[in-house]
Structures are given as structure tokens and as C-alpha cells.
C-alpha atoms as a PDB file:
ATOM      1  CA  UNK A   1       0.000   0.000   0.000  1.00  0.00           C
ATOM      2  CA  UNK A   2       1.056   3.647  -0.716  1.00  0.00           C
ATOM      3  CA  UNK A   3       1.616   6.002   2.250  1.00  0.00           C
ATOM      4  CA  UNK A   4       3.358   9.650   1.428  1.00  0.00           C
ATOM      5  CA  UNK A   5       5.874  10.915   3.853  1.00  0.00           C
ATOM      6  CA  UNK A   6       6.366  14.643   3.899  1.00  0.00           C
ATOM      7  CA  UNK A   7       5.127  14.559   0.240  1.00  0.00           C
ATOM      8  CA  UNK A   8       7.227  11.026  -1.171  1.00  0.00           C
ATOM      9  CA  UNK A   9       5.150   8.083  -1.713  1.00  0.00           C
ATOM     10  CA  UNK A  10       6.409   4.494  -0.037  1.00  0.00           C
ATOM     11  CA  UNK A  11       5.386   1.210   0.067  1.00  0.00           C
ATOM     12  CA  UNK A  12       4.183  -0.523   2.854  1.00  0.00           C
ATOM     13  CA  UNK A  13       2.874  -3.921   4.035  1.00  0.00           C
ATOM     14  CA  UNK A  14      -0.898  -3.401   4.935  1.00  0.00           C
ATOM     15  CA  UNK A  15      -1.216  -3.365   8.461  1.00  0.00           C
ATOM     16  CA  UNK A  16       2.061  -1.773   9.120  1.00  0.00           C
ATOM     17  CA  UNK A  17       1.894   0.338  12.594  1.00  0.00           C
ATOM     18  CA  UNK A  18       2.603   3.841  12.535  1.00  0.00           C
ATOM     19  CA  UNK A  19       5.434   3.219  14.722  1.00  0.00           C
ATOM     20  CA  UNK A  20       7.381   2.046  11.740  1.00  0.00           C
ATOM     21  CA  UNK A  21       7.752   4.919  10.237  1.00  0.00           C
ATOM     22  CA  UNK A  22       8.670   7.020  13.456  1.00  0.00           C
ATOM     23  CA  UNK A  23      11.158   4.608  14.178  1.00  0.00           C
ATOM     24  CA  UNK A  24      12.498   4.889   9.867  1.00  0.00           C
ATOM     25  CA  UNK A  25      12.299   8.683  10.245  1.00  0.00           C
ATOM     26  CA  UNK A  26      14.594   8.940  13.968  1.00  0.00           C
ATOM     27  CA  UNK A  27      16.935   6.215  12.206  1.00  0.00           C
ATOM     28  CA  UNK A  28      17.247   8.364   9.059  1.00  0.00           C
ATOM     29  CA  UNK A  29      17.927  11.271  11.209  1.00  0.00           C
ATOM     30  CA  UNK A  30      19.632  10.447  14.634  1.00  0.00           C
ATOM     31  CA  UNK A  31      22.868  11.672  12.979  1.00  0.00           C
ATOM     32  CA  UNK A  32      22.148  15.204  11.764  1.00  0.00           C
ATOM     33  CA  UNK A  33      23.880  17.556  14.605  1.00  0.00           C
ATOM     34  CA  UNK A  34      21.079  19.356  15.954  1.00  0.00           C
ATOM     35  CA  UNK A  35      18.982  16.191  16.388  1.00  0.00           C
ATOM     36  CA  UNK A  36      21.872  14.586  18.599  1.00  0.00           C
ATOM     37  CA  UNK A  37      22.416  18.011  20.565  1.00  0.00           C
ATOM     38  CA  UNK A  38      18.873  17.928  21.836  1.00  0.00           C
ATOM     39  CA  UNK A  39      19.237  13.900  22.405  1.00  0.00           C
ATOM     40  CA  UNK A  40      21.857  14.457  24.915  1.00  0.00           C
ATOM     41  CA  UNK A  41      20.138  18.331  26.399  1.00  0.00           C
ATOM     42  CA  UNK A  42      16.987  16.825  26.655  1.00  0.00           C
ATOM     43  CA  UNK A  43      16.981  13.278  26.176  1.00  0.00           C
ATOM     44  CA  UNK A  44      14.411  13.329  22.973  1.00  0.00           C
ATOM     45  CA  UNK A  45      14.564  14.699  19.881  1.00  0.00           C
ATOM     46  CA  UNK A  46      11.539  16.793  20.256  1.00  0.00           C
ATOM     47  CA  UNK A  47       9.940  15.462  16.828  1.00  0.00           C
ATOM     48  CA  UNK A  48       6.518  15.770  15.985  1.00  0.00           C
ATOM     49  CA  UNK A  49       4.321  13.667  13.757  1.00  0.00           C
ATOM     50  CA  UNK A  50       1.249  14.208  12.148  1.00  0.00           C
ATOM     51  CA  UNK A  51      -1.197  11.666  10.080  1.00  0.00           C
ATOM     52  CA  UNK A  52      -3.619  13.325   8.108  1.00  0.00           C
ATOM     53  CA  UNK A  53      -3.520  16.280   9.489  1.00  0.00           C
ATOM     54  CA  UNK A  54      -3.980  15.282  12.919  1.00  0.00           C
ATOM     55  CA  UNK A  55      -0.814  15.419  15.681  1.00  0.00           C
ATOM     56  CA  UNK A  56      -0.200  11.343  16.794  1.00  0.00           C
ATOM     57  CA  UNK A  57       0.953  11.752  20.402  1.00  0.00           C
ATOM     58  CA  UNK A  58       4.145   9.276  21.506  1.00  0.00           C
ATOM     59  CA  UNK A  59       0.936   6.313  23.278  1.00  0.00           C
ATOM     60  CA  UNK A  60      -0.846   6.498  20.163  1.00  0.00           C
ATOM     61  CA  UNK A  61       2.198   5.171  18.097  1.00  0.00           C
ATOM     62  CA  UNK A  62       2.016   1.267  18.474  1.00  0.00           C
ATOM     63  CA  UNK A  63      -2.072   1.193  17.911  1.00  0.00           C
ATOM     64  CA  UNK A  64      -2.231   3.495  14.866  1.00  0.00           C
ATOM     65  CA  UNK A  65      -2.506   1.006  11.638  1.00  0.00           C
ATOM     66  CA  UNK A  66      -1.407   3.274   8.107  1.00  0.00           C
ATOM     67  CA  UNK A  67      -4.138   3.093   5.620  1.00  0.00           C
ATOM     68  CA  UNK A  68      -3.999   3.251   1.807  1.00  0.00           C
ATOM     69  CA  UNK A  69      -3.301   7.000   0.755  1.00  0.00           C
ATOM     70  CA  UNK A  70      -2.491   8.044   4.440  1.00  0.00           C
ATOM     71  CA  UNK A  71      -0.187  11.730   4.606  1.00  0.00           C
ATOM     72  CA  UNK A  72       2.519  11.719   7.109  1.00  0.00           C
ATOM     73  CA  UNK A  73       4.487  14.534   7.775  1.00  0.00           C
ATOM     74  CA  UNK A  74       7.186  15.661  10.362  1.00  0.00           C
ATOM     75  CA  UNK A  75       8.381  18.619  11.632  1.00  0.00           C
ATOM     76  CA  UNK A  76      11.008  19.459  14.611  1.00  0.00           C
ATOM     77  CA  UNK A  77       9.527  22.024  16.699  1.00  0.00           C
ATOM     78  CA  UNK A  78      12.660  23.713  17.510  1.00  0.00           C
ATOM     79  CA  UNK A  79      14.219  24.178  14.102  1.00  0.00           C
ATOM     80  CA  UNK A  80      11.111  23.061  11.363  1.00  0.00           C
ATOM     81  CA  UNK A  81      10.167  20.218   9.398  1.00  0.00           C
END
């Protein structure tokens, strides 16, 4: 199934958990210097995610199941998306 993230279309297995893509998005970006300042400041990387135009708070992570045609998009509240 086709899911875009911040505006690029990939594939996923239907009935993939949201979760797996917060956890592809940190992994692609744990390196980038201002992500690991704030790792070791505050202990998080203060990123935000948003499904259809609706904020997914940290609990809701593991029950949310992607859907055909579902928008994510991330942004880092400190420095933009």
C-alpha cells in the first residue's frame, strides 16, 4: 500500500503500525547535529508527527494502523520540518 511521507510516496505492508515509520524517520535522522544536541540536552529529539492532518501523540504510536493513501508529515519544533 502507498503512504506519502512529507510529500514522497512508499510502500508498505498493509497493516504496518505507525510506529514504523517514526522509528524509519529517527533512524534516518539520529545523525544530523542538531537532532543529537537535543538527544543528549533533553533526552528526545523533540519530533513531531502528524497523520492526516492530525498530531499522533508518543501512546498512540504502536495502535495506529497506516491506511492506503495516508499523509505523514514531520516537523522538529525547535528548528522546522
Amino acid at each position: 500500500m502507498k503512504v506519502r511521507i512529507n510529500y514522497q510516496e512508499r510502500d508498505f505492508e498493509p497493516g504496518t503500525k505507525f510506529i514504523r515509520v517514526v522509528d524509519m524517520i529517527r533512524e534516518a535522522n539520529k545523525d544530523e547535529p542538531m537532532i543529537k544536541t537535543l538527544i543528549q540536552k533533553t533526552g528526545h529529539d523533540q519530533m513531531v508527527f502528524i497523520l492526516n492532518s492530525r498530531i499522533v501523540r508518543p501512546q498512540e504510536y504502536d495502535s495506529v494502523e497506516l491506511k492506503e493513501g495516508d499523509d505523514i508529515r514531520w516537523i522538529h519544533p525547535m528548528f522546522g520540518g
